[in-house]
N, C-alpha and C. Protein backbone atom coordinates (compact mmCIF):
# COMPACT_ATOMS: atom_id res chain seq x y z
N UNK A 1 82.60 78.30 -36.08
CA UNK A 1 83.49 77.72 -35.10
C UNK A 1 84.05 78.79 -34.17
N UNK A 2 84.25 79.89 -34.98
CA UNK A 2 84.98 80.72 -34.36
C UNK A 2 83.69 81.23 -33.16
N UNK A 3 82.10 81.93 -33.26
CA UNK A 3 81.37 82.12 -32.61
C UNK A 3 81.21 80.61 -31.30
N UNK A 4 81.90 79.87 -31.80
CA UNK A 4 80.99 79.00 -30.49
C UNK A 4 82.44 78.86 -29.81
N UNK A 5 83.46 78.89 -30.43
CA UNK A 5 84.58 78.96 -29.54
C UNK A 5 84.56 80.32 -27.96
N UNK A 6 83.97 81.38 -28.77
CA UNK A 6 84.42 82.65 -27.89
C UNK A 6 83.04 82.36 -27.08
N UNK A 7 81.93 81.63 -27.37
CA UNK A 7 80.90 81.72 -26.41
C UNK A 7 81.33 80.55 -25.21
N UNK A 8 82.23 79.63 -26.04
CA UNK A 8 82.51 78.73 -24.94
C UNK A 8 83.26 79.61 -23.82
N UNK A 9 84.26 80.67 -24.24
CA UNK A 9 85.19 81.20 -23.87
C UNK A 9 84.76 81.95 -22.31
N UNK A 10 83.04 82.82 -23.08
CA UNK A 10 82.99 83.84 -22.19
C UNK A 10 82.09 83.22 -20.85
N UNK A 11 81.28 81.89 -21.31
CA UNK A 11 80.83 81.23 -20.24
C UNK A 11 81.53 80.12 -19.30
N UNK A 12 82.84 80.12 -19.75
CA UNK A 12 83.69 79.73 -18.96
C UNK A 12 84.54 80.73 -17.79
N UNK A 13 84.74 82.08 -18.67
CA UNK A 13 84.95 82.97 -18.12
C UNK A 13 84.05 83.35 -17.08
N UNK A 14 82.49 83.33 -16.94
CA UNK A 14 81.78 84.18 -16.10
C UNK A 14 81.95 82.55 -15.10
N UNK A 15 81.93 81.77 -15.50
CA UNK A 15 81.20 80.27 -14.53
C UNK A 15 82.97 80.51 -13.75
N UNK A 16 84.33 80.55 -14.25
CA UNK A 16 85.58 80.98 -13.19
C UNK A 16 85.14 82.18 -12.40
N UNK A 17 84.41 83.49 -12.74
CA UNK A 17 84.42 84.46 -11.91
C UNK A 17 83.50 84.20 -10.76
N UNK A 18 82.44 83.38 -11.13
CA UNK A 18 81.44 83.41 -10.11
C UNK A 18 81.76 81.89 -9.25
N UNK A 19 82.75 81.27 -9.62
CA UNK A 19 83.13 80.40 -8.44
C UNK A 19 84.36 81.28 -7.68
N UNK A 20 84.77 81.79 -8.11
CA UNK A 20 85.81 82.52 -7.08
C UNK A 20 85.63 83.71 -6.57
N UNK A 21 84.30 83.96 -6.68
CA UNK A 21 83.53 85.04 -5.71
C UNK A 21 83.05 84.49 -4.98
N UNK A 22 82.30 83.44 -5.26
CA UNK A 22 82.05 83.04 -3.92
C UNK A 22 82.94 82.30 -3.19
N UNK A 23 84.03 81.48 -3.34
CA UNK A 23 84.92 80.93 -2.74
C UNK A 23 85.64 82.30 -2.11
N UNK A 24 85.77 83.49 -2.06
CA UNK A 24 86.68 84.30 -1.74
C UNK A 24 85.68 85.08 -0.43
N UNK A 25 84.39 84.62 -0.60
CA UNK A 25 83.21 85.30 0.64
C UNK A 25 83.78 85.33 1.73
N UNK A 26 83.88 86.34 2.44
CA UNK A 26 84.62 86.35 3.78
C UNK A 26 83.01 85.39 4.94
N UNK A 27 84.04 84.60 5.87
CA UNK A 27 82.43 83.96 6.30
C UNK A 27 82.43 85.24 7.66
N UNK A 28 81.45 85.21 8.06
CA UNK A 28 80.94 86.29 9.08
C UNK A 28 81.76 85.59 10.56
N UNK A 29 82.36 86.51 10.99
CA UNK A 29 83.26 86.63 11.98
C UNK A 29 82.39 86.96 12.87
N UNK A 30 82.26 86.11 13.96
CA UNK A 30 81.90 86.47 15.51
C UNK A 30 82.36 87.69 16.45
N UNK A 31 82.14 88.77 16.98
CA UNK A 31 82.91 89.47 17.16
C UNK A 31 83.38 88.97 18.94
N UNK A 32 84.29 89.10 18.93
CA UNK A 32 85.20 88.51 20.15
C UNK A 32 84.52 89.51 21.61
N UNK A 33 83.98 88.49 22.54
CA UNK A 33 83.45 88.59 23.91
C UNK A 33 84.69 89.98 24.24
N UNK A 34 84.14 91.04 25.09
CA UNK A 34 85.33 91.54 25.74
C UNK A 34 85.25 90.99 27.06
N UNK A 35 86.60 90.97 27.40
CA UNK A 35 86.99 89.81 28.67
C UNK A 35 86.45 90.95 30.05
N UNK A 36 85.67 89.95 31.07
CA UNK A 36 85.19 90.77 31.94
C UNK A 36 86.62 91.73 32.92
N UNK A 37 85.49 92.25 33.53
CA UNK A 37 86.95 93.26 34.39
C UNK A 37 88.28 93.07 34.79
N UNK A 38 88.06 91.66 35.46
CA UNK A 38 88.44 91.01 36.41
C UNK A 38 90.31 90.62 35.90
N UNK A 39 89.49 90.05 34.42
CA UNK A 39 90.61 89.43 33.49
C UNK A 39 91.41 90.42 33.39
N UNK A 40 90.55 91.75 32.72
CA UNK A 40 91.45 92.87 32.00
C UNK A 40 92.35 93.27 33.18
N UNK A 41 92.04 93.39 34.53
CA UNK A 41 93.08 94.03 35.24
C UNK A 41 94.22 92.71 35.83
N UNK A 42 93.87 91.36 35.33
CA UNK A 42 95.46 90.35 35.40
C UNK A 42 96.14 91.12 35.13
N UNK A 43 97.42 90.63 36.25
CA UNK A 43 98.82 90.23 35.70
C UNK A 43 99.68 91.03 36.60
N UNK A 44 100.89 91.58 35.86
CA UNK A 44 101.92 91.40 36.90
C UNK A 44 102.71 92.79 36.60
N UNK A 45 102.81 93.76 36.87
CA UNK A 45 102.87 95.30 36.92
C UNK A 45 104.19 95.54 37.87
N UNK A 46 105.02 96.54 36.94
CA UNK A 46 106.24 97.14 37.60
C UNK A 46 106.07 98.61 37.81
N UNK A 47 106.74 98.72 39.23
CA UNK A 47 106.74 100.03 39.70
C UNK A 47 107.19 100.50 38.82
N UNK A 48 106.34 102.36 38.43
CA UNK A 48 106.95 103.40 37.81
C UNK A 48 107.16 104.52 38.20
N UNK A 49 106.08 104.94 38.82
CA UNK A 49 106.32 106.54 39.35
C UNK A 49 105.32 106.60 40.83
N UNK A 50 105.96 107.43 41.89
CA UNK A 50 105.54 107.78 43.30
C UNK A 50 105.27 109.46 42.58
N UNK A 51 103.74 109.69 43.41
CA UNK A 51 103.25 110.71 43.38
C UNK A 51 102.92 111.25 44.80
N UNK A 52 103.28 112.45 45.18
CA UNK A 52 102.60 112.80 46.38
C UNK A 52 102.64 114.91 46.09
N UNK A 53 101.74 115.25 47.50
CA UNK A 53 102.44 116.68 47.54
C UNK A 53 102.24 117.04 45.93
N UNK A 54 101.51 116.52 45.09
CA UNK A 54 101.81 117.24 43.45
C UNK A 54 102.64 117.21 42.67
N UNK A 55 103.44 116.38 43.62
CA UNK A 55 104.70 116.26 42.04
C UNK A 55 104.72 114.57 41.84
N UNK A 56 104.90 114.37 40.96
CA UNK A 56 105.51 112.76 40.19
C UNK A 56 106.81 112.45 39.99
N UNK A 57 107.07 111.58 40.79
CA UNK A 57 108.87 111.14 40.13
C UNK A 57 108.88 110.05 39.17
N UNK A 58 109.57 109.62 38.26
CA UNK A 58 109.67 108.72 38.03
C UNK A 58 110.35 107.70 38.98
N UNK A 59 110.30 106.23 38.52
CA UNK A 59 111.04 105.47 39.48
C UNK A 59 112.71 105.18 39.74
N UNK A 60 113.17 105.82 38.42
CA UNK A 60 114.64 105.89 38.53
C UNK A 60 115.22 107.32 39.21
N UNK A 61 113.93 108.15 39.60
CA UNK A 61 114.29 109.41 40.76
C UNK A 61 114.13 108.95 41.98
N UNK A 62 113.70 107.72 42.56
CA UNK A 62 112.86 107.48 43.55
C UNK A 62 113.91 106.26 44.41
N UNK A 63 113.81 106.30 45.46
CA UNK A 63 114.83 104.46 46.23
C UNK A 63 113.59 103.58 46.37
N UNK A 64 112.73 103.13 45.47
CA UNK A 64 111.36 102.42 45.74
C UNK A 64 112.13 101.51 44.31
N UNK A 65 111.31 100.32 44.46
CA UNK A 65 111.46 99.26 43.18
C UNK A 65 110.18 98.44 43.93
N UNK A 66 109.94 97.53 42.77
CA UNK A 66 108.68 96.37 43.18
C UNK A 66 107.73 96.05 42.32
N UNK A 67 106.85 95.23 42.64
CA UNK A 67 105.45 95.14 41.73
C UNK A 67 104.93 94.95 42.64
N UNK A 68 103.37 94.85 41.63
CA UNK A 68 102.40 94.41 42.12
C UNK A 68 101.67 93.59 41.41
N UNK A 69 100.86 92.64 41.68
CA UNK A 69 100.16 91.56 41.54
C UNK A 69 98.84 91.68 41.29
N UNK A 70 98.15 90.99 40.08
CA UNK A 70 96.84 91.50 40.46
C UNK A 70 96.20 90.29 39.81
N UNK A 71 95.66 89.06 40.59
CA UNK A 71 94.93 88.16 40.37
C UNK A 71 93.52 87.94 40.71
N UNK A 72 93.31 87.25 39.22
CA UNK A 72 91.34 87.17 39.21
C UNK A 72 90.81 86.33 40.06
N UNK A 73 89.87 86.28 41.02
CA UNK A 73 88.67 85.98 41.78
C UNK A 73 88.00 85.16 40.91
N UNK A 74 86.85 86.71 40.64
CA UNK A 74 85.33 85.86 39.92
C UNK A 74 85.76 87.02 38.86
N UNK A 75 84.97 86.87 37.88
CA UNK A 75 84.79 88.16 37.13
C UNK A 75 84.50 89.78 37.41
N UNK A 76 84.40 89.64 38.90
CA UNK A 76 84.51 90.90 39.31
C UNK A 76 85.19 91.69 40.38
N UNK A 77 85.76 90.40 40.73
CA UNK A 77 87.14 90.79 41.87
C UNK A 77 88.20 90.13 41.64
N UNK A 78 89.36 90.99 42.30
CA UNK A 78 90.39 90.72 42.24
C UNK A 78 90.96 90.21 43.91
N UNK A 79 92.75 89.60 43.59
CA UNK A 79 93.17 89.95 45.01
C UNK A 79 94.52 90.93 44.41
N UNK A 80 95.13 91.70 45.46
CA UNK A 80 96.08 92.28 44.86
C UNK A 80 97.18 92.08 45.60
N UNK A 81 98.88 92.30 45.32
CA UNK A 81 99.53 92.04 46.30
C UNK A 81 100.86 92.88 45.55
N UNK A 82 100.96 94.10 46.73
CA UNK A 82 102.19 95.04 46.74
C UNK A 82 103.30 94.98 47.42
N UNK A 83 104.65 94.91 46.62
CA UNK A 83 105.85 94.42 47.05
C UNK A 83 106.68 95.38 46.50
N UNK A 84 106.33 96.61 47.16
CA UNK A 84 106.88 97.93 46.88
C UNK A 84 108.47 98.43 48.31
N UNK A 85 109.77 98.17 47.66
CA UNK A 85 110.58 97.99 48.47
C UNK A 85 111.51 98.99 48.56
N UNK A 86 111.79 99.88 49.45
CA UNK A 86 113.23 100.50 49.39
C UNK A 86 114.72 99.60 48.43
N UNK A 87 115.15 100.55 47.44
CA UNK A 87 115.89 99.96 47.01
C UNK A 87 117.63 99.95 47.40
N UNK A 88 117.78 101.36 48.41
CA UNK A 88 118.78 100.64 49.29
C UNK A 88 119.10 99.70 50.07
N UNK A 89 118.20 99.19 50.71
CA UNK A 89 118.40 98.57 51.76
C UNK A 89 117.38 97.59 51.88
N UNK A 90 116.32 97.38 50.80
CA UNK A 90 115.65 96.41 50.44
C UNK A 90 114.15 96.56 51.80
N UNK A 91 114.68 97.77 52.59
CA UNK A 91 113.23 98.15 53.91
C UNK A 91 111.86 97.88 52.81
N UNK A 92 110.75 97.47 53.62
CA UNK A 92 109.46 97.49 53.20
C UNK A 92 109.00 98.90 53.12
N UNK A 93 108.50 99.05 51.61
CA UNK A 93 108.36 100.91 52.02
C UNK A 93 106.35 100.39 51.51
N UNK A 94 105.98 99.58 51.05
CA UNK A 94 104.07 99.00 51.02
C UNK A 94 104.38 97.71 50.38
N UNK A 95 104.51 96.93 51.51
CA UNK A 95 103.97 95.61 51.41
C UNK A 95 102.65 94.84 51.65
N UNK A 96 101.85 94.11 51.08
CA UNK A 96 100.70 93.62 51.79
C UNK A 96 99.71 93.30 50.72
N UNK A 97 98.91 92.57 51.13
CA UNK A 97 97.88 91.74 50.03
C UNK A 97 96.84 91.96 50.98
N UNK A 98 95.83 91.68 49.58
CA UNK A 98 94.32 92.13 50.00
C UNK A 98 93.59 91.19 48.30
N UNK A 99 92.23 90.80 49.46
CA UNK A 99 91.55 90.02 48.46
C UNK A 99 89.93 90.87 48.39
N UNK A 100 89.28 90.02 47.89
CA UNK A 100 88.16 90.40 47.26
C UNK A 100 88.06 92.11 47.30
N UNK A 101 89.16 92.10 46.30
CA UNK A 101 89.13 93.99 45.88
C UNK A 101 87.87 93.76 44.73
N UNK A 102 86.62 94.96 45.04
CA UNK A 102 86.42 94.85 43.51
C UNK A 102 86.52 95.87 42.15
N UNK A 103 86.25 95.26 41.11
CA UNK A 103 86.61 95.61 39.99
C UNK A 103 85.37 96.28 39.34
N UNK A 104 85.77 97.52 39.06
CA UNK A 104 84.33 98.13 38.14
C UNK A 104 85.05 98.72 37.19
N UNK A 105 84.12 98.74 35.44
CA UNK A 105 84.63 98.94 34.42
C UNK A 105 83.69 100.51 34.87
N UNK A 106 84.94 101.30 34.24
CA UNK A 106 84.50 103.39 34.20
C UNK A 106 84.75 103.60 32.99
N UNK A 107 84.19 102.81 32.24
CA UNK A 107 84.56 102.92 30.50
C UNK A 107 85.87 103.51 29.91
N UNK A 108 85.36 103.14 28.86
CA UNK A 108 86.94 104.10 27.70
C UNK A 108 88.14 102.52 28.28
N UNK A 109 87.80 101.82 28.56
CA UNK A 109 88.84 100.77 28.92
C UNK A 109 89.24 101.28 30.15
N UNK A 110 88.94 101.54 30.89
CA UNK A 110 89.47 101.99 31.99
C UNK A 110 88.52 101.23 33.72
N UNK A 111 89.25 101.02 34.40
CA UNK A 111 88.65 100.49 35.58
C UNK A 111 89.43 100.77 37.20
N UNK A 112 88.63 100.81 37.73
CA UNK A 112 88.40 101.24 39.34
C UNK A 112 88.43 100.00 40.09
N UNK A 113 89.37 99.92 41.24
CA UNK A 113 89.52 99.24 42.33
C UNK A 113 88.70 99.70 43.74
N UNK A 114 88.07 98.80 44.09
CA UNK A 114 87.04 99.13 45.70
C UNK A 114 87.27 98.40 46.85
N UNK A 115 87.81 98.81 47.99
CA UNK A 115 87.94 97.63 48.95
C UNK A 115 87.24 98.48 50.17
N UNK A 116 86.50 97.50 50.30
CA UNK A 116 85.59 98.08 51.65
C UNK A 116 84.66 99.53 51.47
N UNK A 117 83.94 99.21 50.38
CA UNK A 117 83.78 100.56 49.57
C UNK A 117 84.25 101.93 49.59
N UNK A 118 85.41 101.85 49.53
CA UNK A 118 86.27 102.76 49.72
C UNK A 118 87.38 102.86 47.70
N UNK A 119 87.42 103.67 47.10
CA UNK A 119 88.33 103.27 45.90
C UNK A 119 89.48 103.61 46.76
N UNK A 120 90.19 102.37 46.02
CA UNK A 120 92.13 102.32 46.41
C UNK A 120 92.65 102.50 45.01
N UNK A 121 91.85 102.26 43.89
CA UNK A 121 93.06 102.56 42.96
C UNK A 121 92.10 102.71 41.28
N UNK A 122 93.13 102.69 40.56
CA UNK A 122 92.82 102.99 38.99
C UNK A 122 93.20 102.13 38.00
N UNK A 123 92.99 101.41 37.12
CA UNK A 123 93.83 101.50 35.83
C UNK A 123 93.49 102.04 34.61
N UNK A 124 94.89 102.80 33.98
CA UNK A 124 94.09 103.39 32.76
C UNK A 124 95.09 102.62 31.63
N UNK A 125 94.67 101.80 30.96
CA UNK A 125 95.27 101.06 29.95
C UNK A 125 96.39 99.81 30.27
N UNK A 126 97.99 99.92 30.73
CA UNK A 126 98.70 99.49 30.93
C UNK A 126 98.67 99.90 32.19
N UNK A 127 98.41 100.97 32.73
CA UNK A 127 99.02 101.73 33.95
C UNK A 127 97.85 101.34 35.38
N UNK A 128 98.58 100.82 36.25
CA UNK A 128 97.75 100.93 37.30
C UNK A 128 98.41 101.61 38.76
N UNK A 129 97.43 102.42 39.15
CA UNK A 129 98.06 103.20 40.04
C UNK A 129 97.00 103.10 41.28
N UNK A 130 97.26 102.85 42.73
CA UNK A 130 96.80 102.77 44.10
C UNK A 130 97.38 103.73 44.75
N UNK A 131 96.52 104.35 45.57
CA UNK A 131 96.16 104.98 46.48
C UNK A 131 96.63 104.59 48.08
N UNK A 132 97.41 105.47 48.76
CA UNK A 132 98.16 105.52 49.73
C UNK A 132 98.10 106.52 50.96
N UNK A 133 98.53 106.47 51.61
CA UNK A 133 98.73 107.41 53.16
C UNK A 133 100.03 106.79 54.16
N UNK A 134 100.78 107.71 54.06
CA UNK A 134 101.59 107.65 54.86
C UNK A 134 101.49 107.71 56.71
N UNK A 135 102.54 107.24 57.42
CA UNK A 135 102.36 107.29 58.74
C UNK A 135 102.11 108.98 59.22
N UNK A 136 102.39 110.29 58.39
CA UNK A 136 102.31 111.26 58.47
C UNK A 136 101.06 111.98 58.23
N UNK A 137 100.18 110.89 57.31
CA UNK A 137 98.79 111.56 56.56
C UNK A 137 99.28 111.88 55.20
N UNK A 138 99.95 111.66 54.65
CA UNK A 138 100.71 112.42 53.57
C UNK A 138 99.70 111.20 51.71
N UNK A 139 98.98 111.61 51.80
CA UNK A 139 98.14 111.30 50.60
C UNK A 139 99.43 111.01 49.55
N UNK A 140 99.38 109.91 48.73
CA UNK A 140 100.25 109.59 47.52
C UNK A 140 99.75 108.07 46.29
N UNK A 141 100.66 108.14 45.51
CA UNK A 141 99.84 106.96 44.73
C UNK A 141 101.00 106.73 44.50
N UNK A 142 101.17 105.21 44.05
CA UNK A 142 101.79 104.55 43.16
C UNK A 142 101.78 103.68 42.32
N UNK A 143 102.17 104.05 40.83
CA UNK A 143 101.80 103.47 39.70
C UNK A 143 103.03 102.41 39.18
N UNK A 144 102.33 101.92 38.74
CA UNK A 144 103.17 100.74 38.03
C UNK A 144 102.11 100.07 36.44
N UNK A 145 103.35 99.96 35.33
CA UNK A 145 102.64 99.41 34.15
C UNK A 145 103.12 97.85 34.36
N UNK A 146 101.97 97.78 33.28
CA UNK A 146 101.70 95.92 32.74
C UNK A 146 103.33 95.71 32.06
């Protein structure tokens, strides 16, 4: 009695292990599309830092405040729209929208803005920063994160 008890025991034991191995099978996960360019550079970005001349300010050194806009097209363009404002006096210091910018992925997550095949700008992760000229010639960028 005692032998057929423990045989009942241990084939009950293996018949629980091998239903809850397989009940515990992870099922095979799809790996998730990465979203084309277009998507990754959505959304809605606050001024951070004015660069010109080689130096960087942040934006709490700076009388600039604003965002910018950056809505999807097709999957490979954008339109963009900068509402970059003097914050004394609320003057337009780069206002203006522009459409079919396009979007090219420069790997590492990172992507390039083109308008008129010309690059106007960057993003590297959160951060997107465009490309500028002053009424002086004075080369500068300004960045703003997600």
């Amino acid at each position: 009695m005692k032998t057929t008890f423990r045989f009942r025991f241990v084939w009950f034991a293996l018949l629980l292990s091998a239903t809850l191995f397989a009940a515990c099978k992870k099922n095979a996960v799809e790996p998730a599309t990465p979203a084309d360019a277009a998507t990754q550079a959505a959304g809605k970005y606050t001024y951070s830092e004015l660069s010109y001349d080689g130096k960087t300010l942040p934006a709490d050194k700076t009388d600039l405040k604003g965002t910018i806009s950056v809505t999807r097209q097709t999957a490979s363009t954008v339109s963009i729209s900068l509402d970059i404002r003097q914050k004394s006096t609320n003057d337009e210091f780069m206002v203006l929208s522009a459409s079919d910018i396009e979007v090219k992925d420069a790997g590492n997550g990172n992507l390039t803005f083109h308008y008129d095949g010309e690059q106007i700008g960057s993003q590297k992760g959160n951060k997107l920063t465009i490309n500028g000229e002053d009424s002086s010639s004075v080369r500068f960028t300004i960045s703003a994160t997600k």
